[in-house]
C-alpha atoms as a PDB file:
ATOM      1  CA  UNK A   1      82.970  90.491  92.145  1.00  0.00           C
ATOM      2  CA  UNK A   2      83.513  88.610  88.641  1.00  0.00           C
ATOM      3  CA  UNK A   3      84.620  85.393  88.163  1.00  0.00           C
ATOM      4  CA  UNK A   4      86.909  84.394  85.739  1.00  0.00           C
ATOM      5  CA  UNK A   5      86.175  80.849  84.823  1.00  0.00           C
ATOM      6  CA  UNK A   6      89.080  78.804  83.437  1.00  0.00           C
ATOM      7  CA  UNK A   7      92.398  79.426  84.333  1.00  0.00           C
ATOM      8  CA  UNK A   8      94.546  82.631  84.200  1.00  0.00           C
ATOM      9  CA  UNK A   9      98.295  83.873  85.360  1.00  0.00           C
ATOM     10  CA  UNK A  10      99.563  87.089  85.335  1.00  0.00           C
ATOM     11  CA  UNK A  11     102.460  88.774  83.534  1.00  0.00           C
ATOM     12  CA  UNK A  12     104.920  91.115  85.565  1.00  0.00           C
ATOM     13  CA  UNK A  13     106.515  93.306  83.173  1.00  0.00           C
ATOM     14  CA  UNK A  14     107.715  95.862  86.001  1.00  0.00           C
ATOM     15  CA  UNK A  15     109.332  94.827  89.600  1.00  0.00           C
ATOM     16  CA  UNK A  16     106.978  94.856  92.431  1.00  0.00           C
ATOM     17  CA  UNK A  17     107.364  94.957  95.858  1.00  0.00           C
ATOM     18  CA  UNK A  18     105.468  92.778  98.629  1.00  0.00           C
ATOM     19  CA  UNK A  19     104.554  94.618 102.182  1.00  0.00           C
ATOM     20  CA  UNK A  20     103.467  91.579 104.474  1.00  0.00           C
ATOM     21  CA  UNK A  21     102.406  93.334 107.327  1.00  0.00           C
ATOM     22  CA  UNK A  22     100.664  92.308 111.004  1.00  0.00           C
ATOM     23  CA  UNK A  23      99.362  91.441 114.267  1.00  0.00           C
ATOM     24  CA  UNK A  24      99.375  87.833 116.404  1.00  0.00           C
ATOM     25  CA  UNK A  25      97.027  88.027 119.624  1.00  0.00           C
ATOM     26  CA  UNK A  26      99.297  86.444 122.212  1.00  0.00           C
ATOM     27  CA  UNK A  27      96.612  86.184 124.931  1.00  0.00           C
ATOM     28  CA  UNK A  28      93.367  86.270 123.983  1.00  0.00           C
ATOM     29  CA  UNK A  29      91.511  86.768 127.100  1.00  0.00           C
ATOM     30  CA  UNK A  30      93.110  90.119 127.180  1.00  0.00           C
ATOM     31  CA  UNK A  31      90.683  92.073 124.911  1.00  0.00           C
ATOM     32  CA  UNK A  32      90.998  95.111 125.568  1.00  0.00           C
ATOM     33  CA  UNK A  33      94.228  95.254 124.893  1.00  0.00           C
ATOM     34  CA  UNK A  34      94.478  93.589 121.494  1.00  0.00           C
ATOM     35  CA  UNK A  35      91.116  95.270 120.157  1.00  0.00           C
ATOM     36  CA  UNK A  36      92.795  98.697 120.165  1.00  0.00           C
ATOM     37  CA  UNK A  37      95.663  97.402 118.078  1.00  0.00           C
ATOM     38  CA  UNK A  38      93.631  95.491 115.932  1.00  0.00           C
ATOM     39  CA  UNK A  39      90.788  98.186 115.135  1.00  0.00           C
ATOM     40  CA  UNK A  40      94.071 100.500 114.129  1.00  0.00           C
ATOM     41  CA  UNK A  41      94.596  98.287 111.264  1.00  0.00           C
ATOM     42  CA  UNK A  42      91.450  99.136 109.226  1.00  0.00           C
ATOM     43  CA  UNK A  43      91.726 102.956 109.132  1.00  0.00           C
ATOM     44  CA  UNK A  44      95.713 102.094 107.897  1.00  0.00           C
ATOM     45  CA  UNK A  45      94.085  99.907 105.041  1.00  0.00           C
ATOM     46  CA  UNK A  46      91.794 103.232 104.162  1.00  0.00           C
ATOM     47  CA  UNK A  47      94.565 105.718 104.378  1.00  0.00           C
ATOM     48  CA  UNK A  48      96.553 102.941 101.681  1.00  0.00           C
ATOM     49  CA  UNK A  49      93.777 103.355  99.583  1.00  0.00           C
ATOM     50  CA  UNK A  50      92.909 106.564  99.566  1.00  0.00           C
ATOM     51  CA  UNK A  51      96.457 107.609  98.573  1.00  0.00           C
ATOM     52  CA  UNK A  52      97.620 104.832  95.541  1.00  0.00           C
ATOM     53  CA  UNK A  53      99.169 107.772  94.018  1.00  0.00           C
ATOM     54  CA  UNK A  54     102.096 107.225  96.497  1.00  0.00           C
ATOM     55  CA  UNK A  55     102.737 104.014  94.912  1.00  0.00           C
ATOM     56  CA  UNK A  56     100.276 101.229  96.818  1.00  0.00           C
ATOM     57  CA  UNK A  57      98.791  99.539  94.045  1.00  0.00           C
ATOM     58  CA  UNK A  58      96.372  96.613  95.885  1.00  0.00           C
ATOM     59  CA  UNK A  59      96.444  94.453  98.858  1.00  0.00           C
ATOM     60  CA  UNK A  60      94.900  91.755 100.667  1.00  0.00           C
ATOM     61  CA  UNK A  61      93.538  91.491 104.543  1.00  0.00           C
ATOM     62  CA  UNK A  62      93.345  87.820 105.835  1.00  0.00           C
ATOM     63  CA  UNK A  63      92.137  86.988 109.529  1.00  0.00           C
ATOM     64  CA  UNK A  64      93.367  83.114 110.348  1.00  0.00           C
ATOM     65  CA  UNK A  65      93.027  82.269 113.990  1.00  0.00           C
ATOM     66  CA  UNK A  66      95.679  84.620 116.038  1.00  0.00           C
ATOM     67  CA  UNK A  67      97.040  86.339 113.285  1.00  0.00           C
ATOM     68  CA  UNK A  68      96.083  89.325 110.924  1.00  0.00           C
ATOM     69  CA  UNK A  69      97.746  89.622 107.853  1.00  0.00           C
ATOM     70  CA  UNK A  70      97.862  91.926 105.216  1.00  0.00           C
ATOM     71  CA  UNK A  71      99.854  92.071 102.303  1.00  0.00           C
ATOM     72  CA  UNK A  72     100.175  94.663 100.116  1.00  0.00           C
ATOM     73  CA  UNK A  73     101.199  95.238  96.384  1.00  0.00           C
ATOM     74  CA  UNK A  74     104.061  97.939  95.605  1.00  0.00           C
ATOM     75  CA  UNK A  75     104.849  99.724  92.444  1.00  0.00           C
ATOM     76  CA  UNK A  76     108.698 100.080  94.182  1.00  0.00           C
ATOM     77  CA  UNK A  77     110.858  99.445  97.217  1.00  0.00           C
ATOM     78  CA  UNK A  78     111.274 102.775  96.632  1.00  0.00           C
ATOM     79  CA  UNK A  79     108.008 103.905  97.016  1.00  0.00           C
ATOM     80  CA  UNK A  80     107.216 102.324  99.919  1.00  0.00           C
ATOM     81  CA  UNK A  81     109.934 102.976 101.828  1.00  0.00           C
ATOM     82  CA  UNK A  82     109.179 106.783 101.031  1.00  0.00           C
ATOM     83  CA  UNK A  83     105.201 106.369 101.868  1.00  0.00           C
ATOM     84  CA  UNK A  84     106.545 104.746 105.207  1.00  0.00           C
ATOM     85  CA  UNK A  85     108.390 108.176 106.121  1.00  0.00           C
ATOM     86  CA  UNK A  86     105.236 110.031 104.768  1.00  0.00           C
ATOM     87  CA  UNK A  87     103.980 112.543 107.829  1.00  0.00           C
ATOM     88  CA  UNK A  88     100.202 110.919 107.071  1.00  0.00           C
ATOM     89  CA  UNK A  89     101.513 107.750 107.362  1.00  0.00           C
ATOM     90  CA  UNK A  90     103.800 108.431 110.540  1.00  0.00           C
ATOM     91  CA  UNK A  91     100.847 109.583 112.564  1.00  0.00           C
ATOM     92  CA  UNK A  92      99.015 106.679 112.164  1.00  0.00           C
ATOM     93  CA  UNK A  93     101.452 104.520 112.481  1.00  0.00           C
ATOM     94  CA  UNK A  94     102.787 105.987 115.750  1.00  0.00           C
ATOM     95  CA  UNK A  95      99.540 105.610 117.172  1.00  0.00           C
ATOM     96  CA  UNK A  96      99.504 102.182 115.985  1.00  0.00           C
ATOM     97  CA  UNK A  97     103.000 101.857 117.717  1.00  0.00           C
ATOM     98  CA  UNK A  98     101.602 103.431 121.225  1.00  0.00           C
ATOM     99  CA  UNK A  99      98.475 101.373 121.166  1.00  0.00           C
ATOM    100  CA  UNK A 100     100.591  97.689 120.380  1.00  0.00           C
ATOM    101  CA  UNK A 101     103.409  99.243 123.535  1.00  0.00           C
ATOM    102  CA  UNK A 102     100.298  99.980 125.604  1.00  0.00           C
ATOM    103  CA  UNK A 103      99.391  96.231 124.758  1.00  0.00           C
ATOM    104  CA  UNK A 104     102.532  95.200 125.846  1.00  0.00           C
ATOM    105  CA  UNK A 105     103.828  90.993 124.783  1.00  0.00           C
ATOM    106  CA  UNK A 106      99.651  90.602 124.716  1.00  0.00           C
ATOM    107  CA  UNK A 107     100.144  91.073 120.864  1.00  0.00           C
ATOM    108  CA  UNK A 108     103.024  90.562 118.370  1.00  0.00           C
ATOM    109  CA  UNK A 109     103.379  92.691 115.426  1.00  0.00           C
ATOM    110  CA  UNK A 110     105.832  92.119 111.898  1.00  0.00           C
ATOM    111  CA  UNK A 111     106.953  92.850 108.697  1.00  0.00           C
ATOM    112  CA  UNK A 112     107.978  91.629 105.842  1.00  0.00           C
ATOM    113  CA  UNK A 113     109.522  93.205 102.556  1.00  0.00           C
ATOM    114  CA  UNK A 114     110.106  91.585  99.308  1.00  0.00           C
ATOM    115  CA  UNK A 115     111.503  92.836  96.191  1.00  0.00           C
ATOM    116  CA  UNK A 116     110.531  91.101  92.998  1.00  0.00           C
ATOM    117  CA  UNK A 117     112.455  91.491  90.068  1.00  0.00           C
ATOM    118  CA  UNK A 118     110.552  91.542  86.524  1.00  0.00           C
ATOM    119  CA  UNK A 119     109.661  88.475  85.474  1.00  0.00           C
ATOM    120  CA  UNK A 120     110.109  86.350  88.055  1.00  0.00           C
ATOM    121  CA  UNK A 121     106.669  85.959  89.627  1.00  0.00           C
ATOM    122  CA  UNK A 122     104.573  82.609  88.821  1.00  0.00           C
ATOM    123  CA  UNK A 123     100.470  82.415  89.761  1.00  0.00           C
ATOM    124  CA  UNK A 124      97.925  80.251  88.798  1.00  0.00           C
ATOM    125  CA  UNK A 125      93.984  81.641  89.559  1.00  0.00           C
ATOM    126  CA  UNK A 126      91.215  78.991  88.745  1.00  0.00           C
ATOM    127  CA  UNK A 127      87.927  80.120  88.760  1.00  0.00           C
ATOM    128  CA  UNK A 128      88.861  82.980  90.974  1.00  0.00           C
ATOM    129  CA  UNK A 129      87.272  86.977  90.553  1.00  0.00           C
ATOM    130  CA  UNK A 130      90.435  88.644  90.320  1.00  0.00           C
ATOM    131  CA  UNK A 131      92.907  88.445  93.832  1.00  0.00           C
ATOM    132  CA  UNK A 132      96.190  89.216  95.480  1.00  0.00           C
ATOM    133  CA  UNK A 133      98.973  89.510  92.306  1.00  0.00           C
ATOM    134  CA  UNK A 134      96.288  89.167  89.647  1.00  0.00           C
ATOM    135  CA  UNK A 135      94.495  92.148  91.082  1.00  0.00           C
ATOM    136  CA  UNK A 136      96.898  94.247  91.392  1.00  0.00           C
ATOM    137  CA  UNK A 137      98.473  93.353  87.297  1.00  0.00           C
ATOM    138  CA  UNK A 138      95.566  92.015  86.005  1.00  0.00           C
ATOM    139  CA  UNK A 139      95.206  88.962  84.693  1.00  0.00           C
ATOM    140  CA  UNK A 140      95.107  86.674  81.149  1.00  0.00           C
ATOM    141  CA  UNK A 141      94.481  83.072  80.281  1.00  0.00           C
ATOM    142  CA  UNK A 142      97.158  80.528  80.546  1.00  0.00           C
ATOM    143  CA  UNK A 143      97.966  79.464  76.981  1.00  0.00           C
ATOM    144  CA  UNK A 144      99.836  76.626  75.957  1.00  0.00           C
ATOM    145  CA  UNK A 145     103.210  78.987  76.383  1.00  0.00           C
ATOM    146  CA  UNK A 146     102.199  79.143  79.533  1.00  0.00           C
ATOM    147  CA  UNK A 147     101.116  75.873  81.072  1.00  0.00           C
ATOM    148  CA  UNK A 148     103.524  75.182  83.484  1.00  0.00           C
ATOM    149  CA  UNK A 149     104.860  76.795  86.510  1.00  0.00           C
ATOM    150  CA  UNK A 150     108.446  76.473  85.167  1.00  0.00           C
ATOM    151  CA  UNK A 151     107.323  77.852  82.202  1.00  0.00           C
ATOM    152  CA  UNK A 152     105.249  80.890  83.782  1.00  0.00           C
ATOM    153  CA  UNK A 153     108.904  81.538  85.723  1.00  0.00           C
ATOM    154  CA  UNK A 154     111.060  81.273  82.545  1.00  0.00           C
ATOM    155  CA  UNK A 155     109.681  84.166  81.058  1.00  0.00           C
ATOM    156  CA  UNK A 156     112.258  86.444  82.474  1.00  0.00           C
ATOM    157  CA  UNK A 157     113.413  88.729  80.057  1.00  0.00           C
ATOM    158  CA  UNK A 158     111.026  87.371  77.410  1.00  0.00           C
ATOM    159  CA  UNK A 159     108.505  89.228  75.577  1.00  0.00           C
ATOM    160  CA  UNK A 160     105.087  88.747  77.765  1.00  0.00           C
ATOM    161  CA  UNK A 161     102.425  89.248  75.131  1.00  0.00           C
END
């Protein structure tokens, strides 16, 4: 992976939508219960990338103590809310479904969907290889129209070159 040294933002010309999506162990001593659930969650992450032509652009997997999160990088609400009623994506996400039930309160699941409008994104990478938002848009180097956060969230509407 690269690293771009100095500092960089992206520019959202188009809307994007966030999918924040996972598990919480609840009781860890019951293993083999959550370790179904959780070892669903990689094969989900393949079947996203394998099929980007639905409109799954990027996403990110983070493991923090109890929790398992992955968010993921949408072209459109639209989009996703049609890959969610795909028949791929139903499969595996009913088995998903029977495996967290068959888990019962053991482990917590969620989701969360957010709809950006144009424009109205800020990020700041510093001597990062390119992650989350800046993977998914790409990024460029913060110039002095660009310094600032409030500036970086002003842009709305503005020409982004």
């Amino acid at each position: 992976m690269s690293l771009n040294t100095g500092r960089f933002t992206t520019i959202q010309e188009e809307g994007v939508t966030v999918f924040i999506i996972g598990m919480r162990i609840n009781k860890w001593r019951a293993i083999k219960d959550w370790v179904p659930v959780m070892m669903a969650f990689p094969d989900m992450i393949k079947e996203l990338e394998a099929n980007k032509h639905l409109g799954y652009m990027n996403g990110e997997t983070f493991i923090t103590g109890r929790t398992i999160i992955s968010v993921q990088y949408w072209k459109s609400e639209a989009e996703l809310l049609g890959y969610a009623k795909n028949e791929k994506h139903l499969k595996a996400w009913k088995q998903f479904n029977r495996k967290a039930r068959e888990a019962g309160n053991k482990v917590g699941l969620y989701h969360e969907t957010h709809i950006i409008e144009p424009g109205r994104t800020e990020a700041v990478y510093i001597n990062m290889p390119d992650f989350a938002l800046g993977k998914t848009l790409g990024t460029r180097p913060i110039t002095k129209e660009m310094h600032t956060a409030k500036m970086r969230l002003d842009r709305k509407g503005k020409n982004s070159s």
